[in-house]
PDB file of N, CA and C in Angstrom:
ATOM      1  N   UNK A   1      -3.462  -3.185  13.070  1.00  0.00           N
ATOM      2  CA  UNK A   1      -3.135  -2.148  12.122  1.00  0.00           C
ATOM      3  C   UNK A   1      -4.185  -1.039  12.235  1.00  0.00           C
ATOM      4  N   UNK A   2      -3.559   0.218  11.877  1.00  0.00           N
ATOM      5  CA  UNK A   2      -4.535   1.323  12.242  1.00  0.00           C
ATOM      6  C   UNK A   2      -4.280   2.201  11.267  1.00  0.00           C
ATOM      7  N   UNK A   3      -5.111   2.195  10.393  1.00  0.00           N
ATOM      8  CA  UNK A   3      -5.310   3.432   9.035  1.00  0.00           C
ATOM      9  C   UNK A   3      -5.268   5.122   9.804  1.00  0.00           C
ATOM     10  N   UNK A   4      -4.243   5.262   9.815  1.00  0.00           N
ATOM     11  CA  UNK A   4      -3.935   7.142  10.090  1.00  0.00           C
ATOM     12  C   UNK A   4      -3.985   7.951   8.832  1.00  0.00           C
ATOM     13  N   UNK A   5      -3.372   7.895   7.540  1.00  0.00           N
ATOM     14  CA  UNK A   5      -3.711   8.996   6.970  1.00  0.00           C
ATOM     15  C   UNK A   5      -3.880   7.933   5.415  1.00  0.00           C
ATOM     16  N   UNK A   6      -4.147   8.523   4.140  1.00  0.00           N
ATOM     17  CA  UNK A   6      -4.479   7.838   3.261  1.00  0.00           C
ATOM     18  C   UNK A   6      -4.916   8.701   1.752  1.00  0.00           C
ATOM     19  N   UNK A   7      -4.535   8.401   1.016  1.00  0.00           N
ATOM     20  CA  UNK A   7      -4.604   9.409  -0.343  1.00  0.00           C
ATOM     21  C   UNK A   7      -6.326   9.035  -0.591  1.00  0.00           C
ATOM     22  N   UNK A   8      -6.706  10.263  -1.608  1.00  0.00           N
ATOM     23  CA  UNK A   8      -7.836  10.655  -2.575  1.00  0.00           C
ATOM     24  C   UNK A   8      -8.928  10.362  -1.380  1.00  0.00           C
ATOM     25  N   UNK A   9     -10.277  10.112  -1.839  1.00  0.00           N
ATOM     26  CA  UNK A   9     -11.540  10.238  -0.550  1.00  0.00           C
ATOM     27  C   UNK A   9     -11.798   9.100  -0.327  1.00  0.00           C
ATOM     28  N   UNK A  10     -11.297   7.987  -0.405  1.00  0.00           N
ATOM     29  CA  UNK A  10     -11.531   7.214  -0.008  1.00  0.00           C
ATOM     30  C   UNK A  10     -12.172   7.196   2.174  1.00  0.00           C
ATOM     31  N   UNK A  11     -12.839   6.321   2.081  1.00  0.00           N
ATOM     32  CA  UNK A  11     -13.332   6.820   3.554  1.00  0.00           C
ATOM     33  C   UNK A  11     -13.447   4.986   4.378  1.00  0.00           C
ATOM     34  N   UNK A  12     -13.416   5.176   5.616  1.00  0.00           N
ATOM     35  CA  UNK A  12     -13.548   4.054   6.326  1.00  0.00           C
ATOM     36  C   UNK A  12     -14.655   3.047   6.239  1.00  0.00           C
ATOM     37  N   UNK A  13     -15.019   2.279   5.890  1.00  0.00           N
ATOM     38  CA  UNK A  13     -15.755   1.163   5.713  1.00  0.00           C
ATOM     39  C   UNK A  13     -16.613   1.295   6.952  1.00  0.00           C
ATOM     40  N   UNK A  14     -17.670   0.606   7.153  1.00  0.00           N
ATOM     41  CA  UNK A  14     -18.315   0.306   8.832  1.00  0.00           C
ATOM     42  C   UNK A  14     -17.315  -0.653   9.426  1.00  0.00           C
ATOM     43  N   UNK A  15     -16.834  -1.332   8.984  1.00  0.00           N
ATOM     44  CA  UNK A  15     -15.927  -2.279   9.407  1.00  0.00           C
ATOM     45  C   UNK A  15     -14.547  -2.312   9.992  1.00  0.00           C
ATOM     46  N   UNK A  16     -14.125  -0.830   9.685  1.00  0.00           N
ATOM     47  CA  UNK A  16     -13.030  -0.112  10.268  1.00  0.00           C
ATOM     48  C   UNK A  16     -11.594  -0.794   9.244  1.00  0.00           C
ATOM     49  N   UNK A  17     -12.292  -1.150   7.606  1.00  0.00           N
ATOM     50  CA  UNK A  17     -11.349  -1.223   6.877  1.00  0.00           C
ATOM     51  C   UNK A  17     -11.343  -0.652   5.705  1.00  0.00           C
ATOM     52  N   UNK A  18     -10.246  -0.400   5.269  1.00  0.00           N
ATOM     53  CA  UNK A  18     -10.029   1.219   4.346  1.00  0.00           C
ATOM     54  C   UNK A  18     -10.032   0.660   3.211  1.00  0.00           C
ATOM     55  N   UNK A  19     -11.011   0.928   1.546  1.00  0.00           N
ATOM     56  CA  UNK A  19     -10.706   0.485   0.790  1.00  0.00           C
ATOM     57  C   UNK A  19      -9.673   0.818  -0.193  1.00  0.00           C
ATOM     58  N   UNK A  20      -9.401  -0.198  -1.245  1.00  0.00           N
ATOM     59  CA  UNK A  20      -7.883  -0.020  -1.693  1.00  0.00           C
ATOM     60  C   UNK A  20      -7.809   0.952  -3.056  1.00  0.00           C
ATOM     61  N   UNK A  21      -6.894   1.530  -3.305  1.00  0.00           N
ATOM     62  CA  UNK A  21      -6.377   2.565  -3.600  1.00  0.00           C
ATOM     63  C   UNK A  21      -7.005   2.690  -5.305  1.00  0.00           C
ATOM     64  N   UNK A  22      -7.416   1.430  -5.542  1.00  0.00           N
ATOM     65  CA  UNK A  22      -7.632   1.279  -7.336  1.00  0.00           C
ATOM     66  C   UNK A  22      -6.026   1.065  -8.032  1.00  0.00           C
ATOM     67  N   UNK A  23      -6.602   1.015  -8.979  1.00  0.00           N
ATOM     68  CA  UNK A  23      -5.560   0.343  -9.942  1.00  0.00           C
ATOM     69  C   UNK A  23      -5.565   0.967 -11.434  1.00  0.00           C
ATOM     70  N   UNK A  24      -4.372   1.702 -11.910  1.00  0.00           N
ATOM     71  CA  UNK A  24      -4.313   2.185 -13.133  1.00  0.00           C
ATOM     72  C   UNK A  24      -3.683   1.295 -14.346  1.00  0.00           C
ATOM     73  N   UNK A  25      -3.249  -0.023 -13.431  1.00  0.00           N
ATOM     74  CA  UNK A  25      -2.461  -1.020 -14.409  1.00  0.00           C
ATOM     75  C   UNK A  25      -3.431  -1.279 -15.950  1.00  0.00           C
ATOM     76  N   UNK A  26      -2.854  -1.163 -17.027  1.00  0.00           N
ATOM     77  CA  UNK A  26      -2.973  -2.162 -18.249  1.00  0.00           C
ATOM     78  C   UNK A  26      -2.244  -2.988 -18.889  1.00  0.00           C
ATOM     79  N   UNK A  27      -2.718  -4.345 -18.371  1.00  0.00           N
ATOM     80  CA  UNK A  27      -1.594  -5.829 -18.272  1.00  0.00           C
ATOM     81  C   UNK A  27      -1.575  -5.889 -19.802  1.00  0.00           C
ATOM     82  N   UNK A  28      -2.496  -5.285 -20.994  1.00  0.00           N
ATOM     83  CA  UNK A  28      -2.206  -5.803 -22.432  1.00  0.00           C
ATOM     84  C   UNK A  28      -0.958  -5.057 -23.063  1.00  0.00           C
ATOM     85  N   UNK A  29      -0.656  -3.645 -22.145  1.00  0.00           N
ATOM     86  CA  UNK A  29       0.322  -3.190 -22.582  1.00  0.00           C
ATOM     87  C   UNK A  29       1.845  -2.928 -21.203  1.00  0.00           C
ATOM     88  N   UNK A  30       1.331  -3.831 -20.109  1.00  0.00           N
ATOM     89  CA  UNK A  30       2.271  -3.482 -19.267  1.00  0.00           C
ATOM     90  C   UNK A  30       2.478  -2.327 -19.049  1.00  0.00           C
ATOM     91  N   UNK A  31       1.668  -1.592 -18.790  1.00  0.00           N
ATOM     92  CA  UNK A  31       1.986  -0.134 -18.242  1.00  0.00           C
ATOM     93  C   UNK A  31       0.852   0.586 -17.384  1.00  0.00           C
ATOM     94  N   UNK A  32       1.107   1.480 -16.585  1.00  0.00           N
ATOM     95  CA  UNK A  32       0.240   2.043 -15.704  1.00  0.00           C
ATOM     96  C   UNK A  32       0.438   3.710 -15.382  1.00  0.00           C
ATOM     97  N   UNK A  33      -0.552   4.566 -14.991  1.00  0.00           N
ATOM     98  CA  UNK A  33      -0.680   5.644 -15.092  1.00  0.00           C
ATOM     99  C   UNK A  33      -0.436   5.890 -13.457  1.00  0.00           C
ATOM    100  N   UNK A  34       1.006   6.751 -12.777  1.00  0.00           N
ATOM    101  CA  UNK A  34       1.106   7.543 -11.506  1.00  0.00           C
ATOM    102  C   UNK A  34       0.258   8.858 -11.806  1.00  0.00           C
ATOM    103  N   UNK A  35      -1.462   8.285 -11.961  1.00  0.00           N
ATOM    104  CA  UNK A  35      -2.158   9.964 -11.459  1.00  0.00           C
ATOM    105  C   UNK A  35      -3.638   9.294 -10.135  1.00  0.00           C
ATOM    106  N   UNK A  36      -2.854   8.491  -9.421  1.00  0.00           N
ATOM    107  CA  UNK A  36      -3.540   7.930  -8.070  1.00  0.00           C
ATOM    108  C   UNK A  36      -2.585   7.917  -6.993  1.00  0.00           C
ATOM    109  N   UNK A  37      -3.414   8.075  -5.671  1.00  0.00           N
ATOM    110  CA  UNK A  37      -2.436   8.060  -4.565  1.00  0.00           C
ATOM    111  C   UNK A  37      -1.751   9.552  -4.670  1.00  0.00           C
ATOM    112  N   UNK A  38      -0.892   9.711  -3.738  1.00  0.00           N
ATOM    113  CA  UNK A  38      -0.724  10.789  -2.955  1.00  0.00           C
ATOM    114  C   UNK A  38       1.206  11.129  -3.141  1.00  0.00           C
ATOM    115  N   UNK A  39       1.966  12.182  -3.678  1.00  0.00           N
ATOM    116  CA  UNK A  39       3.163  11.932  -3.398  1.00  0.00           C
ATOM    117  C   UNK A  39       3.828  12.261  -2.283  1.00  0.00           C
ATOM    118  N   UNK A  40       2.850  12.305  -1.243  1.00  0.00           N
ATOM    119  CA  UNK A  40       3.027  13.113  -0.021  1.00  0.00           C
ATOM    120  C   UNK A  40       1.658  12.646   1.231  1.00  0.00           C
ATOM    121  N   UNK A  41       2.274  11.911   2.456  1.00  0.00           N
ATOM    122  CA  UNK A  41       1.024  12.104   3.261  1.00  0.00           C
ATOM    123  C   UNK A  41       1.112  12.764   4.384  1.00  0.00           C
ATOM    124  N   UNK A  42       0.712  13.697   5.156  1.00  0.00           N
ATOM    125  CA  UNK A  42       1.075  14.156   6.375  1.00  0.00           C
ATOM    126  C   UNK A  42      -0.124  13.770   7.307  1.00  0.00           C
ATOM    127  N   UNK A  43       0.094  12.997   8.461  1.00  0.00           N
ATOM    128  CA  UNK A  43      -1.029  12.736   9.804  1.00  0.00           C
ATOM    129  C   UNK A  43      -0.180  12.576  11.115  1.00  0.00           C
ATOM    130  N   UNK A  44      -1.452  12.881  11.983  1.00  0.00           N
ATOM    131  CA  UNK A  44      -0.796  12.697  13.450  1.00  0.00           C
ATOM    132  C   UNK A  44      -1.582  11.036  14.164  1.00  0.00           C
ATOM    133  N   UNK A  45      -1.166  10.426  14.618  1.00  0.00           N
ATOM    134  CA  UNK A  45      -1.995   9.723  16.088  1.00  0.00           C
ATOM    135  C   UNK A  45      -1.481   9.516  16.540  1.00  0.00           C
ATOM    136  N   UNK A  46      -2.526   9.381  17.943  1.00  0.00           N
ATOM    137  CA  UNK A  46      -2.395   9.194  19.599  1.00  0.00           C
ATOM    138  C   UNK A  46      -2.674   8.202  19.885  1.00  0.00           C
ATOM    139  N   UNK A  47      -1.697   6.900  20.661  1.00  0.00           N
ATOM    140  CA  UNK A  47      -2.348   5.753  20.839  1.00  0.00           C
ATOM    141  C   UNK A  47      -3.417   5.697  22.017  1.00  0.00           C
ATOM    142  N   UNK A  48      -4.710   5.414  21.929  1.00  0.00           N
ATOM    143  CA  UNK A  48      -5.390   5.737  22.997  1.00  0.00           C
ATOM    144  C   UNK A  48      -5.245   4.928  23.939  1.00  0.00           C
ATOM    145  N   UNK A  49      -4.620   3.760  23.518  1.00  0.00           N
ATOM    146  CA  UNK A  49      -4.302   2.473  24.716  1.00  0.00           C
ATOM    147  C   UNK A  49      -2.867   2.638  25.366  1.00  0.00           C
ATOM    148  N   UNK A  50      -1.932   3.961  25.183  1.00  0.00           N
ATOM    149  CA  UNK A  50      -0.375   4.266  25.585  1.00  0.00           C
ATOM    150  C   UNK A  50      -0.407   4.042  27.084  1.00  0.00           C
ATOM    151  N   UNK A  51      -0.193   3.438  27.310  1.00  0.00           N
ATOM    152  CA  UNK A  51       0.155   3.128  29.367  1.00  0.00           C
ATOM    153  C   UNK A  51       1.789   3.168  29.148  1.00  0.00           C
ATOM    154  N   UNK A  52       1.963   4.541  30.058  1.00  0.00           N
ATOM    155  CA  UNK A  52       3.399   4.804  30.024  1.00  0.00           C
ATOM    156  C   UNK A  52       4.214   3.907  31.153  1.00  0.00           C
ATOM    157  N   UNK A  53       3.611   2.782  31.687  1.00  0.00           N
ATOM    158  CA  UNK A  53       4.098   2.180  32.355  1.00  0.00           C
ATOM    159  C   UNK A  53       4.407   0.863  31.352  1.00  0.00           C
ATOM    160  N   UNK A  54       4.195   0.428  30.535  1.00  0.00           N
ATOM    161  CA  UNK A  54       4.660  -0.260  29.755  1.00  0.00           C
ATOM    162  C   UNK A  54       5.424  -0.653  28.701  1.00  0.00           C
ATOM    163  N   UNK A  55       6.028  -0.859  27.474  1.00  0.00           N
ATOM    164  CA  UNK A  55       6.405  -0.757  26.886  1.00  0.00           C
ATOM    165  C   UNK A  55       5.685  -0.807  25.472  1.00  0.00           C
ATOM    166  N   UNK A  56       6.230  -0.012  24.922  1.00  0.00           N
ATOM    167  CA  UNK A  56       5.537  -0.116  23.502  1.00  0.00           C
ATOM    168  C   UNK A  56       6.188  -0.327  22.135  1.00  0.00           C
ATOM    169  N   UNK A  57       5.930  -0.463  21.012  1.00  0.00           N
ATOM    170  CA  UNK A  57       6.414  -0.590  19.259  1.00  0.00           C
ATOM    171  C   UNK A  57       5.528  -0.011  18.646  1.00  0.00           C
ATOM    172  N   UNK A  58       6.108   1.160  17.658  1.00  0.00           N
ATOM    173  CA  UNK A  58       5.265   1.435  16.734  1.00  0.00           C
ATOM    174  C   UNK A  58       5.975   1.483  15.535  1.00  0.00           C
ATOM    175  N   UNK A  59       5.619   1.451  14.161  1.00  0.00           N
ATOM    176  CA  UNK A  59       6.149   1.584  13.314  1.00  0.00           C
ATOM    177  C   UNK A  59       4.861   2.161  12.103  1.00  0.00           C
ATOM    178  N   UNK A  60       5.396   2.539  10.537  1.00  0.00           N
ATOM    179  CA  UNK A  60       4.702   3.410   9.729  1.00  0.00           C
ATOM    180  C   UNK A  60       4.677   2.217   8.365  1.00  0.00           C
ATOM    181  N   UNK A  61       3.575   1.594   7.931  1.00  0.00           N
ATOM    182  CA  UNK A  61       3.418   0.940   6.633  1.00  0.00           C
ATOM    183  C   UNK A  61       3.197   1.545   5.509  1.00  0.00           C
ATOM    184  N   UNK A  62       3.585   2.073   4.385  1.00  0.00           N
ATOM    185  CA  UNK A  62       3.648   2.674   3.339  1.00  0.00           C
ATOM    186  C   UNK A  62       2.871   1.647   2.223  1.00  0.00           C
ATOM    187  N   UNK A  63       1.942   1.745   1.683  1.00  0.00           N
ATOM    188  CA  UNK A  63       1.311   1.194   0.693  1.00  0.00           C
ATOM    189  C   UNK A  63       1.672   1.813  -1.125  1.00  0.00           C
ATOM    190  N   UNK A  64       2.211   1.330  -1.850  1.00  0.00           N
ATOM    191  CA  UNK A  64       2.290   2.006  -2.735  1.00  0.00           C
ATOM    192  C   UNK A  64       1.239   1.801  -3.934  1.00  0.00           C
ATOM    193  N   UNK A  65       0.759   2.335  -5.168  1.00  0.00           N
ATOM    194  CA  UNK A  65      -0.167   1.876  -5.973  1.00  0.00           C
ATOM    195  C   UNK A  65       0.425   0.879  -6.805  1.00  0.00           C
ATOM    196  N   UNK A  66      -0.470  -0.065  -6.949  1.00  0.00           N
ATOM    197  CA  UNK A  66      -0.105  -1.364  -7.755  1.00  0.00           C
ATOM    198  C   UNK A  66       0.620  -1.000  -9.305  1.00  0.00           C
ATOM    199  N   UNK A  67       1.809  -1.624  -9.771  1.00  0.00           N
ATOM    200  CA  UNK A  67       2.294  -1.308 -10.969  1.00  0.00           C
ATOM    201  C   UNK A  67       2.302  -2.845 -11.612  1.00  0.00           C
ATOM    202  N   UNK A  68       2.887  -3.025 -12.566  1.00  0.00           N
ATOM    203  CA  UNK A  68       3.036  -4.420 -13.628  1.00  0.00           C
ATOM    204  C   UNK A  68       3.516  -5.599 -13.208  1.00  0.00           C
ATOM    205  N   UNK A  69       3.740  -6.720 -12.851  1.00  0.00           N
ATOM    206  CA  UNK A  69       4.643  -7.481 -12.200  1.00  0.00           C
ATOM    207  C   UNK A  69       5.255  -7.900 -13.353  1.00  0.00           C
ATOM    208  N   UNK A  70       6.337  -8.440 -12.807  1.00  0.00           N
ATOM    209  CA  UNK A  70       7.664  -8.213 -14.029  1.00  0.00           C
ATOM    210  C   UNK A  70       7.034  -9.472 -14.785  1.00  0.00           C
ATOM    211  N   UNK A  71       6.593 -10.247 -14.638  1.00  0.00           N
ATOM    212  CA  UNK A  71       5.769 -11.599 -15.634  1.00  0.00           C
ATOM    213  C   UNK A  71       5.145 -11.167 -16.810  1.00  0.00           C
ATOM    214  N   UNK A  72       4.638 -10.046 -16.075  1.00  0.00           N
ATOM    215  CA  UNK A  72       3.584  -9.091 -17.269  1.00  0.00           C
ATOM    216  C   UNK A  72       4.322  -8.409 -18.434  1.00  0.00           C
ATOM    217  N   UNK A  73       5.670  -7.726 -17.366  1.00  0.00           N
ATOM    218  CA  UNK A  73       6.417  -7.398 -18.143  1.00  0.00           C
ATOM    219  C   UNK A  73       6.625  -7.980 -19.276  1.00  0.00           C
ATOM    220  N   UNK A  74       7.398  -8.997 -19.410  1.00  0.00           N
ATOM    221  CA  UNK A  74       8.175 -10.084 -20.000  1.00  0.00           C
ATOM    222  C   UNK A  74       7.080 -10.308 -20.887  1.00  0.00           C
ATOM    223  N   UNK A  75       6.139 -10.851 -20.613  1.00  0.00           N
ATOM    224  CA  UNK A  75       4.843 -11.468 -21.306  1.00  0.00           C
ATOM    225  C   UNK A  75       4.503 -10.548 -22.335  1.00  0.00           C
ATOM    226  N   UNK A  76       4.688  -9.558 -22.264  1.00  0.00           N
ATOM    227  CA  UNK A  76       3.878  -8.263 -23.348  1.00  0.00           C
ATOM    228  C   UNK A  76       4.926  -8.037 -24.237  1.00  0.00           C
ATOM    229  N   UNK A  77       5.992  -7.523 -23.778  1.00  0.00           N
ATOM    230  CA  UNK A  77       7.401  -7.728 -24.101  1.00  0.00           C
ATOM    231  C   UNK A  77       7.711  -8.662 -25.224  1.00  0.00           C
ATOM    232  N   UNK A  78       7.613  -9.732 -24.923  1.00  0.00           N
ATOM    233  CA  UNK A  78       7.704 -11.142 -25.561  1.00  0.00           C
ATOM    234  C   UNK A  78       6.714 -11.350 -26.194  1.00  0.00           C
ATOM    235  N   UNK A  79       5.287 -10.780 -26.306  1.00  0.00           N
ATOM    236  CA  UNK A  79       4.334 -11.152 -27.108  1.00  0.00           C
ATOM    237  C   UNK A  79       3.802 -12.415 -26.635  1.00  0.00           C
ATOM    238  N   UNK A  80       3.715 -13.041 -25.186  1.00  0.00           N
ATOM    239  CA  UNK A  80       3.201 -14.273 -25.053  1.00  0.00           C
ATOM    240  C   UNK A  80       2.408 -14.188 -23.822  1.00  0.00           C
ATOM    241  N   UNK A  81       1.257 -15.011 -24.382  1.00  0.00           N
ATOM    242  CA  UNK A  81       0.180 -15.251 -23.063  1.00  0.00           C
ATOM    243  C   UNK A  81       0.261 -14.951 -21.117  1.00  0.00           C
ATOM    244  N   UNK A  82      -0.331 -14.404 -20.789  1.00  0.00           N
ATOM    245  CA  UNK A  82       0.023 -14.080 -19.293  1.00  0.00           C
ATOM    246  C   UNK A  82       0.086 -15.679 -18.541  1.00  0.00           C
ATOM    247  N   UNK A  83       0.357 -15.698 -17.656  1.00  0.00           N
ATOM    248  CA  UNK A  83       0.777 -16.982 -17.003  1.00  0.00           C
ATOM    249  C   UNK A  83      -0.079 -17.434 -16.351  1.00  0.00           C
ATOM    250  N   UNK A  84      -1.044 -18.332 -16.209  1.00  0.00           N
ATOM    251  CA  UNK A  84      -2.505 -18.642 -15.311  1.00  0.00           C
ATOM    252  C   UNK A  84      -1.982 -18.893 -14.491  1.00  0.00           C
ATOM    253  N   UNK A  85      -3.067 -18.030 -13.104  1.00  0.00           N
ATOM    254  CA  UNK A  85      -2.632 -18.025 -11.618  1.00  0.00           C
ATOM    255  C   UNK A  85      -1.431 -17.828 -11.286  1.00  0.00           C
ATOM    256  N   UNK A  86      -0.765 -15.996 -12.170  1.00  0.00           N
ATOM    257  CA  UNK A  86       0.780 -15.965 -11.834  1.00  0.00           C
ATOM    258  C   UNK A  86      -0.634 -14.494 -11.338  1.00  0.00           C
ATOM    259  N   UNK A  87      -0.170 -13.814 -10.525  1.00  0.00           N
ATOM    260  CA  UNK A  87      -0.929 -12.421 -10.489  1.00  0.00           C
ATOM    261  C   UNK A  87       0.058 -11.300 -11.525  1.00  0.00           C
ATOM    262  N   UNK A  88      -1.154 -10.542 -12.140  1.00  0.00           N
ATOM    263  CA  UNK A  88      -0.473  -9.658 -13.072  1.00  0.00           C
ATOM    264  C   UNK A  88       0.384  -8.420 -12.823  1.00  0.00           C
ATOM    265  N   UNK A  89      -0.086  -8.066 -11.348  1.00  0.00           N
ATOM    266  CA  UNK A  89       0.351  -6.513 -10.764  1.00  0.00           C
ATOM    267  C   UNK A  89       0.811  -6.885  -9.302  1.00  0.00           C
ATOM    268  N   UNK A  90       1.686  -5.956  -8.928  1.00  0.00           N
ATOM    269  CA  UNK A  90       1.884  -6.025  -7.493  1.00  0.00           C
ATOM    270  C   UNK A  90       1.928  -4.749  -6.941  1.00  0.00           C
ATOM    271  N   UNK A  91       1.831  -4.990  -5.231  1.00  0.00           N
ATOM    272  CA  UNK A  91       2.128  -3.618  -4.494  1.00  0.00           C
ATOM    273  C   UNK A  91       3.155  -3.474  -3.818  1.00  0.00           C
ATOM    274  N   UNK A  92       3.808  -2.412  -4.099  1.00  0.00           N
ATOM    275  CA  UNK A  92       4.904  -2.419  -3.065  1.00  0.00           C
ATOM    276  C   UNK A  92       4.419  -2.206  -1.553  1.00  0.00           C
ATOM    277  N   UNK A  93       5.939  -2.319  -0.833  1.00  0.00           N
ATOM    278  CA  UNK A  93       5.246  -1.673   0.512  1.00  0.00           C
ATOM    279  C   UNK A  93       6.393  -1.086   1.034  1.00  0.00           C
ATOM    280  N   UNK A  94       6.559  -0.219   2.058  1.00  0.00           N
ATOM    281  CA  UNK A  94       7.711   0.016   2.679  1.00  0.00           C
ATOM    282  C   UNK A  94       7.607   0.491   4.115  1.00  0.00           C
ATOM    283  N   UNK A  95       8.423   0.429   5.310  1.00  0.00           N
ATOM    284  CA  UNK A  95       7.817  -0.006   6.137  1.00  0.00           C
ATOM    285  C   UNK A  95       8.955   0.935   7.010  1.00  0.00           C
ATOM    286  N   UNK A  96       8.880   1.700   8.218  1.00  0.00           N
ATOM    287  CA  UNK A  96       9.660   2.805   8.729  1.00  0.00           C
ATOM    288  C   UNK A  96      10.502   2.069   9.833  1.00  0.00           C
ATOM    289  N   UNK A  97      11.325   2.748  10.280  1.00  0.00           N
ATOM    290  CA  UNK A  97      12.570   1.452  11.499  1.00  0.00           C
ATOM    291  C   UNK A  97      11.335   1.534  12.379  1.00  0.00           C
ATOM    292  N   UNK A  98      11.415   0.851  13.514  1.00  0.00           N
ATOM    293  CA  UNK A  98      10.257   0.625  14.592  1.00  0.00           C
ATOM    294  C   UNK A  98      10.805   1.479  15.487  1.00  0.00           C
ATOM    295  N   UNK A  99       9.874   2.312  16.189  1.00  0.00           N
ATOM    296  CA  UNK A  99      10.274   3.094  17.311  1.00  0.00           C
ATOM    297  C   UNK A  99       9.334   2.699  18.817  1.00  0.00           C
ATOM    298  N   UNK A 100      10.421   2.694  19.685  1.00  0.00           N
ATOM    299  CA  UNK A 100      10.501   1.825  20.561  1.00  0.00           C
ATOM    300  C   UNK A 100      10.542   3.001  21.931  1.00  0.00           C
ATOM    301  N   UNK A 101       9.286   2.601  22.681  1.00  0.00           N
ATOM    302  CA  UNK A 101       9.174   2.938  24.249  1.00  0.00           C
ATOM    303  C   UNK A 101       9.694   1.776  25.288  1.00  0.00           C
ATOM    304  N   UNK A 102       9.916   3.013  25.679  1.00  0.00           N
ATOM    305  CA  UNK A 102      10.439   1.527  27.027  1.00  0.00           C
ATOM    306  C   UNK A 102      10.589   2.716  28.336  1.00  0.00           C
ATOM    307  N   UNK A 103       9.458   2.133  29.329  1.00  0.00           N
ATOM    308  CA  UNK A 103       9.302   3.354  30.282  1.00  0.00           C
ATOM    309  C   UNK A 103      10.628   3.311  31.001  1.00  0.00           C
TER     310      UNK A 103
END
């Protein structure tokens, strides 16, 4: 996996891994604030390893910011205790058709 473009300043680790986006969730009221992340990303890359004699796959991973998981929902909703070791929030993801070389 290769971090190409990425909302707010977040910056590359030494480790060549990108940290995560934060979290606006509040599990006591099930709700979360869209003023993180980006509604828009525009980047370019070049695979530096492309040997046009081979074949290649690429595709685009979309990370979205963590919102309520429906447990939480329900739970707040319902007025009852969160669920131990259920996780409270999730991330979406979405993921582009794969585009495909083939020399």
């Amino acid at each position: 996996m290769i971090d190409v473009v990425w909302s707010g300043d977040r910056k590359l680790a030494s480790d060549g891994k990108l940290p995560a986006v934060g979290s606006t969730v509040d599990v006591t009221k099930a709700t979360y604030a869209n003023t993180i992340g980006s509604p828009e990303l525009l980047g370019t890359w070049t695979d530096p390893d492309f040997d046009p004699a081979r074949p290649a796959l690429y595709y685009v991973r979309v990370l979205e910011i963590p919102t309520p998981r429906w447990t939480t929902y329900d739970a707040v909703r319902n007025k009852l205790a969160l669920l131990p070791g259920v996780p409270t929030t999730i991330q979406e993801r979405a993921w582009s058709s794969p585009i495909w070389y083939t020399p």
